[in-house]
N, C-alpha and C. Protein backbone atom coordinates (compact mmCIF):
# COMPACT_ATOMS: atom_id res chain seq x y z
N UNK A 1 -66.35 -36.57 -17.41
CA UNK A 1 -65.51 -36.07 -18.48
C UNK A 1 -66.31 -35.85 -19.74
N UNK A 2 -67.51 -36.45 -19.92
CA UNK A 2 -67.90 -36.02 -21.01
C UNK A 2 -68.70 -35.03 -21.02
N UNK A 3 -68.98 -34.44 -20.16
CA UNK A 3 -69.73 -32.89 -20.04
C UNK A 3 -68.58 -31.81 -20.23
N UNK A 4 -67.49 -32.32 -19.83
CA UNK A 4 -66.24 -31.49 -20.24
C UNK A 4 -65.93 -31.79 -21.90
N UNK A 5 -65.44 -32.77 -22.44
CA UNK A 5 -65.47 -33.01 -23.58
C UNK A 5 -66.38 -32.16 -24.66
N UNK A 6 -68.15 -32.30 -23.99
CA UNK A 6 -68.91 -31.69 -25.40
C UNK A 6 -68.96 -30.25 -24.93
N UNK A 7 -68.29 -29.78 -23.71
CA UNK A 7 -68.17 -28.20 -23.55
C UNK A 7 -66.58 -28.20 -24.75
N UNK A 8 -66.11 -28.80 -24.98
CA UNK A 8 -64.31 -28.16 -25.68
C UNK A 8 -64.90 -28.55 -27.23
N UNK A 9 -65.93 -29.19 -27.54
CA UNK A 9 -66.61 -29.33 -28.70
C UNK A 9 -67.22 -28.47 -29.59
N UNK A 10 -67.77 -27.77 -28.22
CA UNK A 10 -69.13 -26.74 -28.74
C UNK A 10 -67.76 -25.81 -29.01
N UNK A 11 -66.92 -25.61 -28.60
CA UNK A 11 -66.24 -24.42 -29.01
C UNK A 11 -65.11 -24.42 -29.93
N UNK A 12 -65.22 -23.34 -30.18
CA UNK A 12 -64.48 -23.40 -31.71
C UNK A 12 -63.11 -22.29 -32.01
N UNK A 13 -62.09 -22.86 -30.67
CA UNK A 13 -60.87 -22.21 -30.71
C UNK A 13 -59.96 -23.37 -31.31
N UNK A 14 -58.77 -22.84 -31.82
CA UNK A 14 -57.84 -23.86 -32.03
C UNK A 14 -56.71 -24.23 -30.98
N UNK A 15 -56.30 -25.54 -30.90
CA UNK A 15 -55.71 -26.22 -30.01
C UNK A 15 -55.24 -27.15 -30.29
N UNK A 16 -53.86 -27.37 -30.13
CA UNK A 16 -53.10 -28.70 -30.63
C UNK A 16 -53.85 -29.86 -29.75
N UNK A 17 -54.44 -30.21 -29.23
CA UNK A 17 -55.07 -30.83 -28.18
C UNK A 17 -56.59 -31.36 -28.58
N UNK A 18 -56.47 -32.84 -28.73
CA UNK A 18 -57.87 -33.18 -29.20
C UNK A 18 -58.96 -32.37 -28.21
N UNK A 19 -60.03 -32.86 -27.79
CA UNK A 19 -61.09 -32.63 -27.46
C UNK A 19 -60.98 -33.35 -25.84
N UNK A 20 -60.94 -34.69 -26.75
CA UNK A 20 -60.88 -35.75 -25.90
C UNK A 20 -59.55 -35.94 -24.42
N UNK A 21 -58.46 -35.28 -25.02
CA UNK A 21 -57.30 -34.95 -24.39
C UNK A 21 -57.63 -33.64 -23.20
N UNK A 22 -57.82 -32.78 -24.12
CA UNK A 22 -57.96 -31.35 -23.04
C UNK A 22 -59.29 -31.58 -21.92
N UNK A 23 -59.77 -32.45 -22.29
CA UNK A 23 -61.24 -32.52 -21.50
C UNK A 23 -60.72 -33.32 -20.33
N UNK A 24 -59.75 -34.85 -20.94
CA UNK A 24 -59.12 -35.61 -19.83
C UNK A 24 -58.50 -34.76 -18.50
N UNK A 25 -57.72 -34.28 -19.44
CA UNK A 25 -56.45 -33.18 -18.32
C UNK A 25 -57.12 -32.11 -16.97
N UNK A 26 -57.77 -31.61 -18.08
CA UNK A 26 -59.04 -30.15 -17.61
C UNK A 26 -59.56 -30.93 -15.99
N UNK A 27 -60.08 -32.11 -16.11
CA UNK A 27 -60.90 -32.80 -15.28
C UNK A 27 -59.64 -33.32 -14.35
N UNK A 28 -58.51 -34.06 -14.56
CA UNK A 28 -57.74 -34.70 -13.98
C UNK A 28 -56.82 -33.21 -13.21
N UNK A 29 -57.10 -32.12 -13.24
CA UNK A 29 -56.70 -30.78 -12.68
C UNK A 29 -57.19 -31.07 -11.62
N UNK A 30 -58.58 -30.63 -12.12
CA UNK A 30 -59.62 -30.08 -11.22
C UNK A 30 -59.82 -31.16 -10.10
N UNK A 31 -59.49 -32.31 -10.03
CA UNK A 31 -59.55 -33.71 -9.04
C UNK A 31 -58.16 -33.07 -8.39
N UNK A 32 -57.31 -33.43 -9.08
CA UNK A 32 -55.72 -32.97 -8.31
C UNK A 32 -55.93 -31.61 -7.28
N UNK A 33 -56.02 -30.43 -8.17
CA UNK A 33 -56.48 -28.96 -6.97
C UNK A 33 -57.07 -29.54 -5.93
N UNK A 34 -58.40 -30.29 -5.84
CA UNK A 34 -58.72 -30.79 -4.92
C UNK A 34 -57.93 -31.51 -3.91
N UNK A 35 -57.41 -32.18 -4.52
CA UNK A 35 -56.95 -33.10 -3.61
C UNK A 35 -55.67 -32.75 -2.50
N UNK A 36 -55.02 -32.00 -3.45
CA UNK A 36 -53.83 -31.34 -2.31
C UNK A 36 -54.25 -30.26 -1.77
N UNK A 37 -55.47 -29.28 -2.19
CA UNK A 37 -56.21 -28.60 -1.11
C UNK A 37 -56.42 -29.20 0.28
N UNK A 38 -57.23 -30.14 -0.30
CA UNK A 38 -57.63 -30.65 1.44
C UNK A 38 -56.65 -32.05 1.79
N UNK A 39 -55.73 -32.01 1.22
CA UNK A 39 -54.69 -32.73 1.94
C UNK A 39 -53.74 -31.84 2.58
N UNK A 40 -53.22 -30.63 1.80
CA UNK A 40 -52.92 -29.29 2.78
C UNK A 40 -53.65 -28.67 4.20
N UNK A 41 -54.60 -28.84 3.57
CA UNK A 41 -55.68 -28.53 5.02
C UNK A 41 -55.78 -29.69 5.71
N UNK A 42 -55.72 -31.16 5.78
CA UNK A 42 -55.53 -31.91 6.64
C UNK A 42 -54.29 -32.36 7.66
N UNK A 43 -53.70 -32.21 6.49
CA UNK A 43 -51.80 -32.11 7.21
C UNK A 43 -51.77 -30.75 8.46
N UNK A 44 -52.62 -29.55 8.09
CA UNK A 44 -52.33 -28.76 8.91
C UNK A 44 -53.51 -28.98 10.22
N UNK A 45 -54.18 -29.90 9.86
CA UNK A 45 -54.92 -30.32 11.48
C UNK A 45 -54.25 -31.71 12.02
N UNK A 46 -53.00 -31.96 11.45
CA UNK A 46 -52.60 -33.10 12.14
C UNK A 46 -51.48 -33.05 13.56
N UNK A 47 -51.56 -33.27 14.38
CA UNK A 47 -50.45 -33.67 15.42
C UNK A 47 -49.16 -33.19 15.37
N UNK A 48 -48.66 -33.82 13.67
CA UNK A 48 -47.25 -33.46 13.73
C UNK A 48 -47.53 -32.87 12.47
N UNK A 49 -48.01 -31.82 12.39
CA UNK A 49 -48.23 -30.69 11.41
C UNK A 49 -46.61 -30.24 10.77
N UNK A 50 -45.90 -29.88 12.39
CA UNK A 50 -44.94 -28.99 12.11
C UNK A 50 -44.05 -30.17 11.15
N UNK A 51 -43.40 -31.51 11.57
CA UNK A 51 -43.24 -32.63 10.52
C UNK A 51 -43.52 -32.58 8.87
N UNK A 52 -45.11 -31.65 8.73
CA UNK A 52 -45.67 -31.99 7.65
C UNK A 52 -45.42 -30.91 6.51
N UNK A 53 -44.34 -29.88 6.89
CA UNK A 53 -44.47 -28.09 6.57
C UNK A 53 -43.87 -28.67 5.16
N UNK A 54 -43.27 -29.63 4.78
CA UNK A 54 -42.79 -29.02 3.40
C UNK A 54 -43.67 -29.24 2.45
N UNK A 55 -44.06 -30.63 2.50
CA UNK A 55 -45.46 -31.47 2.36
C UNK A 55 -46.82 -30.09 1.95
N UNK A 56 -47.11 -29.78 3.21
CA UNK A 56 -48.09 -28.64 3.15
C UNK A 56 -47.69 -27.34 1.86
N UNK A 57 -46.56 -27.14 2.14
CA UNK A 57 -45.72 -26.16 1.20
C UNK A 57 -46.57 -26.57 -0.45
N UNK A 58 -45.91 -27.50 -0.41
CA UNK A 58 -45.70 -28.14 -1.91
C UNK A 58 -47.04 -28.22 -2.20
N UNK A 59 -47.99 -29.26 -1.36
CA UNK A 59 -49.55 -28.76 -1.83
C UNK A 59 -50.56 -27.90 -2.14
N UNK A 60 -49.87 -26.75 -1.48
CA UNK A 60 -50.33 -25.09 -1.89
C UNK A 60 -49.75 -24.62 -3.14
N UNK A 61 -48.68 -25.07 -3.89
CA UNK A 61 -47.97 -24.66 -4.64
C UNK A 61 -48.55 -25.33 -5.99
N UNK A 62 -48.54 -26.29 -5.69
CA UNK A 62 -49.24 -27.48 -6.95
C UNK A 62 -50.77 -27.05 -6.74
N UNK A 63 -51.26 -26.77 -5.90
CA UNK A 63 -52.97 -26.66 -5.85
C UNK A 63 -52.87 -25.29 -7.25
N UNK A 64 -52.16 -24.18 -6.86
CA UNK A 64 -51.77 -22.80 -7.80
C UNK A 64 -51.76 -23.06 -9.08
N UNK A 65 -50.50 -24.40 -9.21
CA UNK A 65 -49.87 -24.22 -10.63
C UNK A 65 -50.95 -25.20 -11.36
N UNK A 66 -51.62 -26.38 -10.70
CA UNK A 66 -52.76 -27.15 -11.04
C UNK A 66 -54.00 -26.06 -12.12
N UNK A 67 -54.57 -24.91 -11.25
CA UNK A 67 -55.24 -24.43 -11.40
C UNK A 67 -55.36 -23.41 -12.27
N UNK A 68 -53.98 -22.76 -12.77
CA UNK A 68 -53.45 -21.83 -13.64
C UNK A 68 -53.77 -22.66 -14.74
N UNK A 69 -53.26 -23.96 -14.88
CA UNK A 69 -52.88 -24.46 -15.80
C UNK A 69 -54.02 -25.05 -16.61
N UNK A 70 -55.27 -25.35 -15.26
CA UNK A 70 -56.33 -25.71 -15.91
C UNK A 70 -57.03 -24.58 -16.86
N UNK A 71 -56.91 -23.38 -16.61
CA UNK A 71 -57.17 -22.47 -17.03
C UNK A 71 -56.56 -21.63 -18.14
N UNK A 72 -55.59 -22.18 -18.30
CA UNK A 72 -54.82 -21.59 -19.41
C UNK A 72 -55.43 -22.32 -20.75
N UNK A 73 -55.11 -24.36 -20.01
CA UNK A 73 -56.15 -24.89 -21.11
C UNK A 73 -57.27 -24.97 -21.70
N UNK A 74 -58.21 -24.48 -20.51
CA UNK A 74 -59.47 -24.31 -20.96
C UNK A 74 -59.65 -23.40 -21.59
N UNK A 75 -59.13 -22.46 -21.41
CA UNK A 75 -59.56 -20.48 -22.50
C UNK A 75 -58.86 -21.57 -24.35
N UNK A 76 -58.05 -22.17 -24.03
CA UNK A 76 -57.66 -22.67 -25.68
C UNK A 76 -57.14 -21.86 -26.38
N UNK A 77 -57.08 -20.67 -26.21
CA UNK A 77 -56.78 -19.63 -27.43
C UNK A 77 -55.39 -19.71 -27.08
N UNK A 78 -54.20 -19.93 -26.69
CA UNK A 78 -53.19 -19.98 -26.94
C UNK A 78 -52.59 -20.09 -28.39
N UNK A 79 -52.21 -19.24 -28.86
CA UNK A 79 -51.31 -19.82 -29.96
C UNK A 79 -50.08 -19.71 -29.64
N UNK A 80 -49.21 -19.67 -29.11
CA UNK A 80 -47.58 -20.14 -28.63
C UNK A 80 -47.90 -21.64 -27.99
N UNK A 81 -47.33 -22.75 -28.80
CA UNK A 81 -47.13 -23.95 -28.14
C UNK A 81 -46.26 -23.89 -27.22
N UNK A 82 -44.95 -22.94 -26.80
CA UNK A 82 -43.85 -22.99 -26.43
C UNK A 82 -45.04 -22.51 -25.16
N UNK A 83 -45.56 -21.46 -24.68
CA UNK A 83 -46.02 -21.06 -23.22
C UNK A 83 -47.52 -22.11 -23.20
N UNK A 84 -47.84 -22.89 -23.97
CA UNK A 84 -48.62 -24.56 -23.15
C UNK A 84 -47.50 -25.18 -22.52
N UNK A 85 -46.77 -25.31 -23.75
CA UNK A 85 -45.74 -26.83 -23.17
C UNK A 85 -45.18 -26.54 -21.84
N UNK A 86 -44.31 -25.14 -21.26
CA UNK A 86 -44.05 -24.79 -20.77
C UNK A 86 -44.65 -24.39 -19.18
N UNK A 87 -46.09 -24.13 -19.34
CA UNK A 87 -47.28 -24.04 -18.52
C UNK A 87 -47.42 -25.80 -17.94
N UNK A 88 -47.97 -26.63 -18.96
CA UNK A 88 -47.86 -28.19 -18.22
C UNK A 88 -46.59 -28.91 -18.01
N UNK A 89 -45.30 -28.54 -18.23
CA UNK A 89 -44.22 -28.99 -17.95
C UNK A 89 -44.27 -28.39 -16.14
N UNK A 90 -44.64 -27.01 -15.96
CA UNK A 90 -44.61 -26.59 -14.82
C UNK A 90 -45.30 -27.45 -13.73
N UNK A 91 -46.57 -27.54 -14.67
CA UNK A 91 -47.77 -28.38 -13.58
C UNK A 91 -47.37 -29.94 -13.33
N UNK A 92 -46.13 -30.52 -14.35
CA UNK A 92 -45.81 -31.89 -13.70
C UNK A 92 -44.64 -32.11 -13.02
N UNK A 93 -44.09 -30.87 -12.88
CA UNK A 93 -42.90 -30.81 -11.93
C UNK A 93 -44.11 -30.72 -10.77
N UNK A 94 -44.83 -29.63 -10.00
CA UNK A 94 -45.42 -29.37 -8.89
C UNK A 94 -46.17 -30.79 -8.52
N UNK A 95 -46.87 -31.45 -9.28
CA UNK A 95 -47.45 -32.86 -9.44
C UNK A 95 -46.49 -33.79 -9.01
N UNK A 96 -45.32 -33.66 -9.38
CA UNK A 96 -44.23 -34.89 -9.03
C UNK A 96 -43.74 -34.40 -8.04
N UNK A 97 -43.30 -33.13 -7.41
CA UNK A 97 -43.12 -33.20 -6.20
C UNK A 97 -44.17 -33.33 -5.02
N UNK A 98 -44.81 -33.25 -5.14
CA UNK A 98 -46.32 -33.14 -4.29
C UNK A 98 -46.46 -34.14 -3.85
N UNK A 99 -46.33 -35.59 -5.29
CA UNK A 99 -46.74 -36.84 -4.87
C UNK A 99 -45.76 -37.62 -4.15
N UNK A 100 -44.38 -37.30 -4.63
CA UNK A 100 -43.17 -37.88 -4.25
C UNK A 100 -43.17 -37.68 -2.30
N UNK A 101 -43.73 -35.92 -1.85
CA UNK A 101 -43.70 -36.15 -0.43
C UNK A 101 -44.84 -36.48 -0.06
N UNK A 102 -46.05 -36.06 -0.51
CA UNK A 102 -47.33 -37.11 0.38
C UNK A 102 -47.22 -38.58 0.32
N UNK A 103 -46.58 -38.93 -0.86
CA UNK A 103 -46.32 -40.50 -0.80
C UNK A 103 -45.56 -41.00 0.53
N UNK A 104 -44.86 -40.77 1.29
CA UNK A 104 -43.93 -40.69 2.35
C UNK A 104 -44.57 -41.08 3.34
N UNK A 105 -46.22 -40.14 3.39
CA UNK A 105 -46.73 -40.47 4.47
C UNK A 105 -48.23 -40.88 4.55
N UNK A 106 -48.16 -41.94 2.77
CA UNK A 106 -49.51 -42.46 3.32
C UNK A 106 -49.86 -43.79 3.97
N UNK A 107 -49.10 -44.19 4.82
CA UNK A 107 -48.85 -45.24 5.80
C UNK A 107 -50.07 -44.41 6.92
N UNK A 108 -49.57 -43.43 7.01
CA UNK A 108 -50.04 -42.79 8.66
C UNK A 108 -51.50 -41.84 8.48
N UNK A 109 -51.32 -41.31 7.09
CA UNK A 109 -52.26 -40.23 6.48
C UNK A 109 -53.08 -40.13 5.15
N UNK A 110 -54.62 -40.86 5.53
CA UNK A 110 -55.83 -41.54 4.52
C UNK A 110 -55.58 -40.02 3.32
N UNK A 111 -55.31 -38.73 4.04
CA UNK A 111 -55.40 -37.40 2.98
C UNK A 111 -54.22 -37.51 1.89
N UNK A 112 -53.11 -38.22 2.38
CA UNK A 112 -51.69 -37.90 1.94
C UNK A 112 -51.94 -39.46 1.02
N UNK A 113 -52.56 -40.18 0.49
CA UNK A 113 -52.58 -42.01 -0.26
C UNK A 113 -53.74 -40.81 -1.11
N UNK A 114 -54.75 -40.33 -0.97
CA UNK A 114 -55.67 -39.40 -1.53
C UNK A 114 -55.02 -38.72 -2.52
N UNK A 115 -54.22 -38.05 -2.01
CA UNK A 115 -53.81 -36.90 -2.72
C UNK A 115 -52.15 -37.51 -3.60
N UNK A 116 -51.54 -38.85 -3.27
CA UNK A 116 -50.52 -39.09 -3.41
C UNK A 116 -51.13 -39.54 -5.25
N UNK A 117 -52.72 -40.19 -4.76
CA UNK A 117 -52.93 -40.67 -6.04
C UNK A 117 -53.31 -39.78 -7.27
N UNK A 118 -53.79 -38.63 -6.45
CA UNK A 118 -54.48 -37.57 -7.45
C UNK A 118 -53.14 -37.15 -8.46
N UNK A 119 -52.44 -36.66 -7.84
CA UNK A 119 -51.02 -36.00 -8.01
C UNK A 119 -50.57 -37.10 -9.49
N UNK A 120 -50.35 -38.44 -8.96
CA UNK A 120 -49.72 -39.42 -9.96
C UNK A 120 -50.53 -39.14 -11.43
N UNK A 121 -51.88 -39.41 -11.24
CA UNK A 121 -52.65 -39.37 -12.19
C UNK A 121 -52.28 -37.81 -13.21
N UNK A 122 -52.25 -36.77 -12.12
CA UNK A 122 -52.02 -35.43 -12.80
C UNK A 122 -50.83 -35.69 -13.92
N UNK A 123 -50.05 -36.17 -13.23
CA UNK A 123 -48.63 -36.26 -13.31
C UNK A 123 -48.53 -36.64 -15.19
N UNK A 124 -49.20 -37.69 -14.77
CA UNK A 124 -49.02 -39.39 -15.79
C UNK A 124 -49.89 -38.02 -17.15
N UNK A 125 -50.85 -37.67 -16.91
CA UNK A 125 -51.88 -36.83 -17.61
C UNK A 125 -50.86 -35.35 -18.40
N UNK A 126 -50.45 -35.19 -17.86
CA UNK A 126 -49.24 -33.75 -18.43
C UNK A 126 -48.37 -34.70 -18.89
N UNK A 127 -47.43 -35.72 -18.61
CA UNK A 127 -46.87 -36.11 -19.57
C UNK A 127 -47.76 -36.42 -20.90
N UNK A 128 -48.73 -37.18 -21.12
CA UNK A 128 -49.48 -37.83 -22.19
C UNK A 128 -49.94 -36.19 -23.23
N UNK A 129 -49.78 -35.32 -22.32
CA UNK A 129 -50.09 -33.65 -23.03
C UNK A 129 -48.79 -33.07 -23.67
N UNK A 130 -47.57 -33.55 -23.05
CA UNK A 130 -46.86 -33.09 -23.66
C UNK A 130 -46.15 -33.88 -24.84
N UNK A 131 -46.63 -34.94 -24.33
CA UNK A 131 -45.99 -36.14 -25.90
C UNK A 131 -47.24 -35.41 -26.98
N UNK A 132 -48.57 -35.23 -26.47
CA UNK A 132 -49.30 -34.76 -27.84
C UNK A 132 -48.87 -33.15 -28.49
N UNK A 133 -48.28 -32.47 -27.28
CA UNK A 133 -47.38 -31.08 -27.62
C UNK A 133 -46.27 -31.20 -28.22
N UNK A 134 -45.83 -32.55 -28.47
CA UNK A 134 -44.21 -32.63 -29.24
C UNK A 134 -43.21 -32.66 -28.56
N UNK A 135 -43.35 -32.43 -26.97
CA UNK A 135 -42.53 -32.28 -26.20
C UNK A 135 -41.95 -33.05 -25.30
N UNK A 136 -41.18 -33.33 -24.45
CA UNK A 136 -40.59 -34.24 -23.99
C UNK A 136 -40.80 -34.23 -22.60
N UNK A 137 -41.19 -35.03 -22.00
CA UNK A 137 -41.77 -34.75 -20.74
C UNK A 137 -40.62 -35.03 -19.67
N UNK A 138 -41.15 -34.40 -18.32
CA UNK A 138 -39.76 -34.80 -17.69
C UNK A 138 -39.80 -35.89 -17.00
């Protein structure tokens, strides 16, 4: 995180968002995308795959909105707080559902406790963005 940090340093856009914050998030994305990537791709080499379709669904969906979102934050130049808040409100709905069904099945599946944790962290991370956005998290 701190190679992310002195990259949001060196630059000189404005952002309701410390340094220290957008660098957290930015990074806690980029772990999450990961993680329901190849927990999507593991669910779909499992046995009871067909069991796993909504699961899989939702991790393709959150991997998207993860990744938009990292990217929206990183460019910084936003000036409408209303399309941030709105952008990471999105990314902790996809985060909370993601984790809510891989959580289900990390008894049986090392990818789905992986990705159940990435997700939480995302989760926990967009709220703490939107209390610094003024906003109310869900």
């Amino acid at each position: 995180m701190l190679q992310t940090r002195e990259l949001f340093e060196s630059v000189t856009t404005a952002t309701p968002l410390s340094s220290e914050l957008l660098a957290q998030i930015v990074d806690v994305l980029a772990e999450c995308e990961q993680a329901v990537t190849a927990c999507a791709a593991g669910m779909l080499a499992e046995k009871d795959a067909d069991e796993l379709r909504a699961a899989i669904s939702q991790d393709q969906d959150c991997a998207d909105v993860t990744a938009a979102t990292r990217r929206v934050l990183t460019r910084g130049s936003s000036h409408d707080p209303a399309l941030l808040t709105a952008q990471v409100q999105a990314c902790l709905i996809a985060c909370r559902r993601s984790h809510d069904l891989c959580e289900q099945h990390t008894r049986h599946h090392e990818h789905c406790r992986l990705c159940a944790d990435a997700t939480g962290r995302a989760a926990d991370t967009c709220r703490e963005v939107l209390v610094a956005l003024g906003s109310q998290g869900l």
